[in-house]
PDB file of N, CA and C in Angstrom:
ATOM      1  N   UNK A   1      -1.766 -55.245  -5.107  1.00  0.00           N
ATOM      2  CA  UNK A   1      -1.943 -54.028  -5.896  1.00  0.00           C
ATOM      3  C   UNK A   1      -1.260 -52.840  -5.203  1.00  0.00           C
ATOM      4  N   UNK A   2      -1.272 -52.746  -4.214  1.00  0.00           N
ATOM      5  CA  UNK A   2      -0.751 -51.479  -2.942  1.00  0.00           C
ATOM      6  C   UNK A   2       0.663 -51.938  -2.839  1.00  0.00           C
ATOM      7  N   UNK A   3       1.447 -52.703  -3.457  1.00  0.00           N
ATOM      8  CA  UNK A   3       2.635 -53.261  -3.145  1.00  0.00           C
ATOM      9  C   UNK A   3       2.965 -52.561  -4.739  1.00  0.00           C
ATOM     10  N   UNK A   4       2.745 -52.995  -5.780  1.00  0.00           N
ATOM     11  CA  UNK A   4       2.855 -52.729  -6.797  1.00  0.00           C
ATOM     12  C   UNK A   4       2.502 -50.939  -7.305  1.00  0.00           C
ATOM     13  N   UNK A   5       1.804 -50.652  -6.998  1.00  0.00           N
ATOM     14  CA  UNK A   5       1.311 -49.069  -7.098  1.00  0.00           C
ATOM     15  C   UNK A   5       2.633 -48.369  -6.137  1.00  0.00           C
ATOM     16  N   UNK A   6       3.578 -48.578  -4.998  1.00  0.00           N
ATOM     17  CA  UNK A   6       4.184 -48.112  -4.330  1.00  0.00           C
ATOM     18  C   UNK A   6       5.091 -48.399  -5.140  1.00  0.00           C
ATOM     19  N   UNK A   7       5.767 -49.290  -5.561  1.00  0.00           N
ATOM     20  CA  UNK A   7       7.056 -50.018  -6.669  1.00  0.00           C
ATOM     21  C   UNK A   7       7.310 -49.175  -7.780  1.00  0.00           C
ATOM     22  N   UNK A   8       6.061 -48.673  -8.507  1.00  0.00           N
ATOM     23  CA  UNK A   8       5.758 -47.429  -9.444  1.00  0.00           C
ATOM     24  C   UNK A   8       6.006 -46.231  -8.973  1.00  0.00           C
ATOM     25  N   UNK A   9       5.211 -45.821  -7.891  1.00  0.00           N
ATOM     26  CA  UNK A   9       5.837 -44.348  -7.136  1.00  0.00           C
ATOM     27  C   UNK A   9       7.548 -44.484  -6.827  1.00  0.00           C
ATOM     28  N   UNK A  10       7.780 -45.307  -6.324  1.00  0.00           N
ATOM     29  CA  UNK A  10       8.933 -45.363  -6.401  1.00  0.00           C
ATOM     30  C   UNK A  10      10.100 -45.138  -7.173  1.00  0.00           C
ATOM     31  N   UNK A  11       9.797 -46.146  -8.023  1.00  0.00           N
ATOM     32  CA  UNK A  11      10.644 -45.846  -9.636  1.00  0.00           C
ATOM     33  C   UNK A  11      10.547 -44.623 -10.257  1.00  0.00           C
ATOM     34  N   UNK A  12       9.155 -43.494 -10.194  1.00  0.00           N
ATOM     35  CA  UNK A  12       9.309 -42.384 -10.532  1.00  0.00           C
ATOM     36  C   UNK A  12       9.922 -41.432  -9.887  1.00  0.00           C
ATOM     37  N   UNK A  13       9.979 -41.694  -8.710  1.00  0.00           N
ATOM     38  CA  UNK A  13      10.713 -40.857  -7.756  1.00  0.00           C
ATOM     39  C   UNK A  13      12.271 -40.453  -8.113  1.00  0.00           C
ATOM     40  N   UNK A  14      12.764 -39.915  -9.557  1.00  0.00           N
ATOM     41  CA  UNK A  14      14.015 -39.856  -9.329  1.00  0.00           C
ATOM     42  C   UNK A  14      14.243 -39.471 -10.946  1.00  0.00           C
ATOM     43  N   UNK A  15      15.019 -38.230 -10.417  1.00  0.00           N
ATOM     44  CA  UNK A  15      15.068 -37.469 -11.576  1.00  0.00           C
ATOM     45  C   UNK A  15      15.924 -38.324 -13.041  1.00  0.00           C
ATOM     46  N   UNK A  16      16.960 -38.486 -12.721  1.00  0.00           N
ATOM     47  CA  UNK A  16      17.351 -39.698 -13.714  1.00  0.00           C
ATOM     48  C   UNK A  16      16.439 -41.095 -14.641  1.00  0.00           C
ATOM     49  N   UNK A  17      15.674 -41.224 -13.847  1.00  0.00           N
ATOM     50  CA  UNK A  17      14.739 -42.614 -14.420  1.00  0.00           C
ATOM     51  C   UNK A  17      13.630 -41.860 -15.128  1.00  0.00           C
ATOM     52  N   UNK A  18      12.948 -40.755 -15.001  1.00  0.00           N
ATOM     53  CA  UNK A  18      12.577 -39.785 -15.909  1.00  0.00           C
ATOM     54  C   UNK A  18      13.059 -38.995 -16.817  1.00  0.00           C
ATOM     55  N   UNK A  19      14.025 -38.989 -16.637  1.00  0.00           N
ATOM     56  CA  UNK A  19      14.639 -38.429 -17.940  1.00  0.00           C
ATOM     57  C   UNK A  19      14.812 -39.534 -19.208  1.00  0.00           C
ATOM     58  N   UNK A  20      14.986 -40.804 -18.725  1.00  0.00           N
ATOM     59  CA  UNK A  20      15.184 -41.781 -19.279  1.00  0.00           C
ATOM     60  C   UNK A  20      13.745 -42.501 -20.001  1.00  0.00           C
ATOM     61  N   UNK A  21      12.937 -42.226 -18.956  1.00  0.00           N
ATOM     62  CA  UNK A  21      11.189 -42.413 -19.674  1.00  0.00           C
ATOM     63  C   UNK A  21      11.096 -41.390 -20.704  1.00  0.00           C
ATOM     64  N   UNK A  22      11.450 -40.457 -20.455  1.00  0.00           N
ATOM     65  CA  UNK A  22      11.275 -39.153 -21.702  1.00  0.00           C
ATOM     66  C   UNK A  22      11.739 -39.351 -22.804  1.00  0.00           C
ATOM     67  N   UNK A  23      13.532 -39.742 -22.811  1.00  0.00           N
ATOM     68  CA  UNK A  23      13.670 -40.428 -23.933  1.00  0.00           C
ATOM     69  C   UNK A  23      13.056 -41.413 -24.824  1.00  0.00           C
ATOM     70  N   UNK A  24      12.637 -42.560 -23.758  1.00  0.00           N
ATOM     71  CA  UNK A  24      12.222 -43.617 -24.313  1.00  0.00           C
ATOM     72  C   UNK A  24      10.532 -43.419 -24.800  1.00  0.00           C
ATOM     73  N   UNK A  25      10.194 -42.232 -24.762  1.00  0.00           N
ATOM     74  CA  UNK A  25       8.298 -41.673 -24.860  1.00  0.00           C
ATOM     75  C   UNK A  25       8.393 -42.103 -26.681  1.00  0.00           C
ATOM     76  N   UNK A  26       9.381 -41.753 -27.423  1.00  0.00           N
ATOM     77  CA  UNK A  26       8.795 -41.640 -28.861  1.00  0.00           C
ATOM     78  C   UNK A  26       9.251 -43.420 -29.302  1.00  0.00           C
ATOM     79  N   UNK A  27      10.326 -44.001 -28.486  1.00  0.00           N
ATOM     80  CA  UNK A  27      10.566 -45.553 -29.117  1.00  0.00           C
ATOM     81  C   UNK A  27      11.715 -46.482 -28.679  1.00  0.00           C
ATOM     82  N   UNK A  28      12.015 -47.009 -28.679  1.00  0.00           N
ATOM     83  CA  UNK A  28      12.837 -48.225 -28.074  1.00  0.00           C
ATOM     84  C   UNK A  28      14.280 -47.114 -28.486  1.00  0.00           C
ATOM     85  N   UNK A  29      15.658 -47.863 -27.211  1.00  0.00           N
ATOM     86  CA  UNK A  29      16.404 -47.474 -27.659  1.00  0.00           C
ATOM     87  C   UNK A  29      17.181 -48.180 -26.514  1.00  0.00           C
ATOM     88  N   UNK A  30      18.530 -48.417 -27.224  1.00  0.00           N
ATOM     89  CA  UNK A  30      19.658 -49.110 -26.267  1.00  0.00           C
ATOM     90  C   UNK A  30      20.365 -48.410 -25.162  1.00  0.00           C
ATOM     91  N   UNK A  31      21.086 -49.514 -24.466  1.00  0.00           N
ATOM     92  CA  UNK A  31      21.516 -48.465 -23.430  1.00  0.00           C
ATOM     93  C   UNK A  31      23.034 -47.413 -23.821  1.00  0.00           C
ATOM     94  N   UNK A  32      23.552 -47.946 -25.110  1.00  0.00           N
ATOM     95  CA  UNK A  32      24.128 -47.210 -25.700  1.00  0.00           C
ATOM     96  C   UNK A  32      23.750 -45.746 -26.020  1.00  0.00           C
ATOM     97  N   UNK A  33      22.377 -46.020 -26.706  1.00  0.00           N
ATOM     98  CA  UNK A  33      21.813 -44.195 -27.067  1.00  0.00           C
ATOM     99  C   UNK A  33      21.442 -43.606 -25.795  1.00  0.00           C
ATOM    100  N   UNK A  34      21.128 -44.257 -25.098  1.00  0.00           N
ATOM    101  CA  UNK A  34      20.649 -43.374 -23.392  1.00  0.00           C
ATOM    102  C   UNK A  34      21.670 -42.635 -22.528  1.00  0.00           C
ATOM    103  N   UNK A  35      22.445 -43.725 -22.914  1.00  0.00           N
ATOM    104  CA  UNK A  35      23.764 -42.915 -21.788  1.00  0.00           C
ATOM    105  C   UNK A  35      23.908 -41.208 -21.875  1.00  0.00           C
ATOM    106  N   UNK A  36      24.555 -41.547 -23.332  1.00  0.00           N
ATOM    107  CA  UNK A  36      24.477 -39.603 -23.325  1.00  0.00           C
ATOM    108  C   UNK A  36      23.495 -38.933 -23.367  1.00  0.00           C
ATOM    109  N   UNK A  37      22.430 -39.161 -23.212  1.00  0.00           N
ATOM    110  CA  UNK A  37      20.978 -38.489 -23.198  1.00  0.00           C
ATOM    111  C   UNK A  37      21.428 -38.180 -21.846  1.00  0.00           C
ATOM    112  N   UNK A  38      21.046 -38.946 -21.044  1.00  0.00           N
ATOM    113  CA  UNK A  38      20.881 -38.507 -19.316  1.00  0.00           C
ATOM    114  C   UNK A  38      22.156 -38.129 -18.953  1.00  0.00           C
ATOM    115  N   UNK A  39      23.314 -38.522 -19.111  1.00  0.00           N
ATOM    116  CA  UNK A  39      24.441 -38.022 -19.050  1.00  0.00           C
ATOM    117  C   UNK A  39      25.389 -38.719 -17.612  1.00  0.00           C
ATOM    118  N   UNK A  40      25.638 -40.173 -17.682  1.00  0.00           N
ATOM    119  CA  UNK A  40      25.597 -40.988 -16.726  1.00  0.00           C
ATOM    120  C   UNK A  40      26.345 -42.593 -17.415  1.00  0.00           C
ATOM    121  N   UNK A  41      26.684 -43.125 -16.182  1.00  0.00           N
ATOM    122  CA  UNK A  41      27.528 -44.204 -16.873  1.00  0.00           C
ATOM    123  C   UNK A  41      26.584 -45.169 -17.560  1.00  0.00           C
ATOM    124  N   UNK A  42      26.942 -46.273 -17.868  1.00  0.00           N
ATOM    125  CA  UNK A  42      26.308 -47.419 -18.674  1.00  0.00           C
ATOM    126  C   UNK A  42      26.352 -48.098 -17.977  1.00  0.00           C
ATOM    127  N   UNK A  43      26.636 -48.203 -16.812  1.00  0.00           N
ATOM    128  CA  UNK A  43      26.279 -49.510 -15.090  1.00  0.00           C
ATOM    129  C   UNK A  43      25.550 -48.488 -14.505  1.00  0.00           C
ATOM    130  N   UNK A  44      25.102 -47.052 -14.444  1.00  0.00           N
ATOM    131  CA  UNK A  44      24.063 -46.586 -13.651  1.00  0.00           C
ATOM    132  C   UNK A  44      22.800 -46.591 -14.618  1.00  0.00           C
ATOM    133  N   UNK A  45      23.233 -46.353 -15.832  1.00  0.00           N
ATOM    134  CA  UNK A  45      21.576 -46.466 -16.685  1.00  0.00           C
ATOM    135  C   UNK A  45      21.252 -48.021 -16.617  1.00  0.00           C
ATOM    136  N   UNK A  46      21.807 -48.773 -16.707  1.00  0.00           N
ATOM    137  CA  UNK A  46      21.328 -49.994 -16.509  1.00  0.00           C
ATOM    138  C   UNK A  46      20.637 -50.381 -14.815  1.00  0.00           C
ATOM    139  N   UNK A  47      21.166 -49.905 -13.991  1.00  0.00           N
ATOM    140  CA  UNK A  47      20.352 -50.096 -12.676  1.00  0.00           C
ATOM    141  C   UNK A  47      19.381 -49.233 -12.755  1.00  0.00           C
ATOM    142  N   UNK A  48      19.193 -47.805 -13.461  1.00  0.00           N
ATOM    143  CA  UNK A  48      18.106 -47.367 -13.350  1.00  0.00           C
ATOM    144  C   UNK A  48      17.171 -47.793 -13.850  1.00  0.00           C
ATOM    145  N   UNK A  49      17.469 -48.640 -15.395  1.00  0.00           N
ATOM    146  CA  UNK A  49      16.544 -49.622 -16.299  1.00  0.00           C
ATOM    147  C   UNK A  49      15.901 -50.812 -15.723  1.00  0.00           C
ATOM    148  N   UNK A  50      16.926 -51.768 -14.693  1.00  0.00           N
ATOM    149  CA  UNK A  50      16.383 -52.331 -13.990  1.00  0.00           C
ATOM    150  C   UNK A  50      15.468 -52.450 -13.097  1.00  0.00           C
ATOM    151  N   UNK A  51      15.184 -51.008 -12.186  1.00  0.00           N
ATOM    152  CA  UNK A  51      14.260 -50.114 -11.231  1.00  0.00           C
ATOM    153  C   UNK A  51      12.953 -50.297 -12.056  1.00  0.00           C
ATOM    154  N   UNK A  52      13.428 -49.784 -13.074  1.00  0.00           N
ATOM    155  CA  UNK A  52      12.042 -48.974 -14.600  1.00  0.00           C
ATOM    156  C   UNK A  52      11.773 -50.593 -14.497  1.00  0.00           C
ATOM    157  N   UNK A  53      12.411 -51.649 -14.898  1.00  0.00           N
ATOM    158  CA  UNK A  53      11.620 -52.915 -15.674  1.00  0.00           C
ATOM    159  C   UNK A  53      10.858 -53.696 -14.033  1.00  0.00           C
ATOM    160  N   UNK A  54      11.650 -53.591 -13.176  1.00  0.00           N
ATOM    161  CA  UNK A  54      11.521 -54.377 -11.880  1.00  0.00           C
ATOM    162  C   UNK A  54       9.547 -53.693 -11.477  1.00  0.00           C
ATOM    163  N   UNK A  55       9.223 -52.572 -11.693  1.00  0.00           N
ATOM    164  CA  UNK A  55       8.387 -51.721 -11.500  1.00  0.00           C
ATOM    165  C   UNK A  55       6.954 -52.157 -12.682  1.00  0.00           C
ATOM    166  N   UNK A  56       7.574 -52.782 -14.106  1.00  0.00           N
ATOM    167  CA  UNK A  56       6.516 -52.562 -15.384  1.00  0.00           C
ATOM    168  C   UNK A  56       6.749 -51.506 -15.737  1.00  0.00           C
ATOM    169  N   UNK A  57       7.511 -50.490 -15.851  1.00  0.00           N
ATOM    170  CA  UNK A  57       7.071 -49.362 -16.209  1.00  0.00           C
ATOM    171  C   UNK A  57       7.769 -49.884 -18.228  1.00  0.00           C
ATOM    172  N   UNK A  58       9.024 -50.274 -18.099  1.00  0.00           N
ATOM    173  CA  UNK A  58       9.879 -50.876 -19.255  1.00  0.00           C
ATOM    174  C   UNK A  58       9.948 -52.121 -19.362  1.00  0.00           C
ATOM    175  N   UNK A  59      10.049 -52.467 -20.899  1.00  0.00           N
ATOM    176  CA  UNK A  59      10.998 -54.071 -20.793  1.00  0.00           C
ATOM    177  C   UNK A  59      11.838 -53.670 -21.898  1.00  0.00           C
ATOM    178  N   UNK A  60      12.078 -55.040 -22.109  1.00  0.00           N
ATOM    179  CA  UNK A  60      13.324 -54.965 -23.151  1.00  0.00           C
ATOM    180  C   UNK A  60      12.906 -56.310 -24.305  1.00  0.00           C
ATOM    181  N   UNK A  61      13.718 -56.427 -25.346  1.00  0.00           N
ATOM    182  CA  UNK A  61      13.695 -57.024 -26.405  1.00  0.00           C
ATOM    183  C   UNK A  61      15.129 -56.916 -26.563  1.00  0.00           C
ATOM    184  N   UNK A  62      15.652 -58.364 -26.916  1.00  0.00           N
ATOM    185  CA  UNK A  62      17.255 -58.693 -27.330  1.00  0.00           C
ATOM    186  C   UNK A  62      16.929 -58.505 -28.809  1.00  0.00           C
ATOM    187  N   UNK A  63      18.301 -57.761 -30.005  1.00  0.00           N
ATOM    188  CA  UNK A  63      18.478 -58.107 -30.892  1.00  0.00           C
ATOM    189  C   UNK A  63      19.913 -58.100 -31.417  1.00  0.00           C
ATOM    190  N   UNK A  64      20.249 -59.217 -31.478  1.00  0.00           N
ATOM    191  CA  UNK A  64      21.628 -59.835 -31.740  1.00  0.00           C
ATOM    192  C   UNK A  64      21.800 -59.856 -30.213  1.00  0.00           C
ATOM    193  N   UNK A  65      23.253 -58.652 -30.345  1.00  0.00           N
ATOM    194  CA  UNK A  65      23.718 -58.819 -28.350  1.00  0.00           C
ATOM    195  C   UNK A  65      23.199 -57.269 -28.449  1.00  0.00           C
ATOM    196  N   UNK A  66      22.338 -56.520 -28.564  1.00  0.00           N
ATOM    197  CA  UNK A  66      22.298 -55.297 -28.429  1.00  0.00           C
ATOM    198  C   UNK A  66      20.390 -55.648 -27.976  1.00  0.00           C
ATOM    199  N   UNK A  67      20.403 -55.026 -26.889  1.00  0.00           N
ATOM    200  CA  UNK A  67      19.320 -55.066 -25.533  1.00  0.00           C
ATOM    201  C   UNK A  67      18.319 -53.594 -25.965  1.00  0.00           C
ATOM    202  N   UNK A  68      17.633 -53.554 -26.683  1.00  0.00           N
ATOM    203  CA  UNK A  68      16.345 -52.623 -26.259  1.00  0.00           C
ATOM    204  C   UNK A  68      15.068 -52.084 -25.768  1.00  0.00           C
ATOM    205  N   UNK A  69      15.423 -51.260 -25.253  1.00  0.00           N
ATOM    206  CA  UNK A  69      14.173 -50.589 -23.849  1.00  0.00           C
ATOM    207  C   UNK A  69      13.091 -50.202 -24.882  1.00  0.00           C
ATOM    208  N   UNK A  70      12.173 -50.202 -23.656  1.00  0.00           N
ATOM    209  CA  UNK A  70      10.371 -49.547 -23.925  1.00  0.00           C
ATOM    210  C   UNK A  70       9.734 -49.401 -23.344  1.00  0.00           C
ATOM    211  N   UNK A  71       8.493 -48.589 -23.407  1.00  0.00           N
ATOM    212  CA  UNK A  71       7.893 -48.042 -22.458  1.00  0.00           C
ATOM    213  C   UNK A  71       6.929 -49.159 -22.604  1.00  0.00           C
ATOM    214  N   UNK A  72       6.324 -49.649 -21.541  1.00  0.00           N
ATOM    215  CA  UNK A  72       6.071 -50.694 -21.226  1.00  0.00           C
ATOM    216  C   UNK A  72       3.847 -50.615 -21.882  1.00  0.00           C
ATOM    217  N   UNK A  73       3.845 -49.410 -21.142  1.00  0.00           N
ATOM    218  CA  UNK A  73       2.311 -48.440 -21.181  1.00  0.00           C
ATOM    219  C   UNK A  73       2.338 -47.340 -21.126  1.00  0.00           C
ATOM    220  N   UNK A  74       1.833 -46.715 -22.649  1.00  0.00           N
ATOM    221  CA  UNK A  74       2.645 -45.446 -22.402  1.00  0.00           C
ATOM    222  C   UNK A  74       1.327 -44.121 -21.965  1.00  0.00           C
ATOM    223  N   UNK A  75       0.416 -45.291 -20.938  1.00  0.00           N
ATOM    224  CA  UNK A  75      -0.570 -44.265 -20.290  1.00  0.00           C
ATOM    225  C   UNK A  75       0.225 -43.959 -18.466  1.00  0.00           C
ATOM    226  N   UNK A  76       1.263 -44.075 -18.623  1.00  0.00           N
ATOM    227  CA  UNK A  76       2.042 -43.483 -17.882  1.00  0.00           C
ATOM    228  C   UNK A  76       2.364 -42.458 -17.659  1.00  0.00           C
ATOM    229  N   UNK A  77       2.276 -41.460 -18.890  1.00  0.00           N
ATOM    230  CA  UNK A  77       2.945 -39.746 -19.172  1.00  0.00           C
ATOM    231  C   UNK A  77       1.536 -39.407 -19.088  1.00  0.00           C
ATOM    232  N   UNK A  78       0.095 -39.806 -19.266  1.00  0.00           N
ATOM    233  CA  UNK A  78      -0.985 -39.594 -18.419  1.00  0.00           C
ATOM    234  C   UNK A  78      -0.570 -39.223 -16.990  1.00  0.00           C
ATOM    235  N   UNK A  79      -0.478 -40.181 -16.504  1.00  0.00           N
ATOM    236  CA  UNK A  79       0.248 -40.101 -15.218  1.00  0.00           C
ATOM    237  C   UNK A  79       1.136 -38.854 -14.676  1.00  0.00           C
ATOM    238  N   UNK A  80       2.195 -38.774 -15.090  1.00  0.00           N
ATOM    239  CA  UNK A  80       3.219 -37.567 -15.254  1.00  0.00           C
ATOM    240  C   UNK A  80       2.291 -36.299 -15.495  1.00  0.00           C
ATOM    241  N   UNK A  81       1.419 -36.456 -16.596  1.00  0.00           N
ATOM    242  CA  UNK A  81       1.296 -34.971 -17.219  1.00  0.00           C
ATOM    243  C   UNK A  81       0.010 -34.971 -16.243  1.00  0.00           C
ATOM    244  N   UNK A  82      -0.521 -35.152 -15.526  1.00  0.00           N
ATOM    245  CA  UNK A  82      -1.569 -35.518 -14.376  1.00  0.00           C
ATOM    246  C   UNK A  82      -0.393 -34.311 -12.655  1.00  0.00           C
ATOM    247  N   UNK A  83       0.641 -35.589 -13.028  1.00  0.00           N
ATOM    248  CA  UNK A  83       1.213 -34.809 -11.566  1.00  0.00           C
ATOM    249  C   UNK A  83       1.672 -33.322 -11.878  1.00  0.00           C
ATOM    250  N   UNK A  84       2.022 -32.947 -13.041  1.00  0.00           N
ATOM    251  CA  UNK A  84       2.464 -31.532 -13.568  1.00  0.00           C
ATOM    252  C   UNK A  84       1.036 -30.676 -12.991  1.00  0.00           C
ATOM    253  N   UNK A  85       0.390 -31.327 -13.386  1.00  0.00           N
ATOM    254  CA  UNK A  85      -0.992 -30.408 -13.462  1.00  0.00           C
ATOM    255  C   UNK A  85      -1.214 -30.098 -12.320  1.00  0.00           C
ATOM    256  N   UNK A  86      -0.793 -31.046 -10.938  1.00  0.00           N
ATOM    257  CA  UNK A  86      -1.153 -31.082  -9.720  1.00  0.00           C
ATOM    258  C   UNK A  86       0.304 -29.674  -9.294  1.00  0.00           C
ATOM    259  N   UNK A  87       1.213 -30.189  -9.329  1.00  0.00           N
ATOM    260  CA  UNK A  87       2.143 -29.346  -8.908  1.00  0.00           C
ATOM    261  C   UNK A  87       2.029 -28.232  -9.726  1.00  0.00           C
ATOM    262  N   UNK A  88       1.032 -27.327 -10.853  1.00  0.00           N
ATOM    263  CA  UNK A  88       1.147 -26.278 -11.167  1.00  0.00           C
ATOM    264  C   UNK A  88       0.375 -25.631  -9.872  1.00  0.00           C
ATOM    265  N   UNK A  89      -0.646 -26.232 -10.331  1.00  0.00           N
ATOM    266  CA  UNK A  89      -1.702 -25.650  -9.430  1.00  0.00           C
ATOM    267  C   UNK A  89      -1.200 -25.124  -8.102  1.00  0.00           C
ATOM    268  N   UNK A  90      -0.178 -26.212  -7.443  1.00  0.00           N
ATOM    269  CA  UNK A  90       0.153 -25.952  -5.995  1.00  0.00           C
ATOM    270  C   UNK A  90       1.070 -24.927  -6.115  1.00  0.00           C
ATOM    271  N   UNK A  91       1.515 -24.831  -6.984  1.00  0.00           N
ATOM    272  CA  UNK A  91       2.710 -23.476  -7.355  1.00  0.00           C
ATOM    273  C   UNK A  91       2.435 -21.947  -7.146  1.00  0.00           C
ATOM    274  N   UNK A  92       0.983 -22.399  -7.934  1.00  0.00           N
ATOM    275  CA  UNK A  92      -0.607 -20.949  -8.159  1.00  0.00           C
ATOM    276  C   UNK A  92      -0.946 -20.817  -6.810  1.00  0.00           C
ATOM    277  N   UNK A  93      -0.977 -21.983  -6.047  1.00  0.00           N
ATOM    278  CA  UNK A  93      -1.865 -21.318  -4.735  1.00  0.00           C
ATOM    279  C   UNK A  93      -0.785 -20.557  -3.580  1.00  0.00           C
ATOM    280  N   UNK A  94       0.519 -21.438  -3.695  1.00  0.00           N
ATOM    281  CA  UNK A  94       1.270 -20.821  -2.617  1.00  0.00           C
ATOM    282  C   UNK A  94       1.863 -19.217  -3.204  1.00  0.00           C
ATOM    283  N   UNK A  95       1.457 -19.057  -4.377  1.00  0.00           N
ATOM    284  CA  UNK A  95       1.717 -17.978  -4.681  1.00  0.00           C
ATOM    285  C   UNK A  95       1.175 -16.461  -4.044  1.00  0.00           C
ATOM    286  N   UNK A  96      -0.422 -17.345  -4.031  1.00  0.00           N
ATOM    287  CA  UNK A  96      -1.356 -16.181  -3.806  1.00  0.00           C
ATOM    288  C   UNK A  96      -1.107 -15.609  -2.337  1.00  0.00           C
TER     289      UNK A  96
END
């Protein structure tokens, strides 16, 4: 479990592979539509997809030859909107 929970921190760790969860928050989508979202080649969104699936966070579904992503559990942006909350706060205090 402590191997796996670190594999997750990990994979979030990086501004690109979140941007790419963000996309993928409302529904599946190829690595065709992603590319220009994040703004990055189609051999780096795919290693970042790999990170995302290697982790659980994504999988995929083949249809025909065209490969589509998903959010695997999407009590994940729980997660996210959890760490926002943490880093506001810390924002508020070093303020004071």
């Amino acid at each position: 479990m402590r191997r796996i929970r670190l594999q997750i921190l990990k994979a979030l760790a990086d501004g690109t592979r979140l941007k790419i969860m963000g996309f993928l928050k409302d529904g599946e989508k190829n690595v065709g539509e992603i590319k220009p979202h994040v703004g990055t080649t189609q051999s780096n969104v795919s290693q970042h997809l790999r990170i995302l699936k290697d982790a659980g966070i994504v999988d995929n579904r083949r249809k025909g030859k065209v490969v589509y992503y998903y959010i695997v559990n999407k009590k994940i942006f729980t997660l996210l909107d959890l760490l926002d909350t943490i880093v506001e706060e810390n924002i508020k205090d070093m303020m004071k």
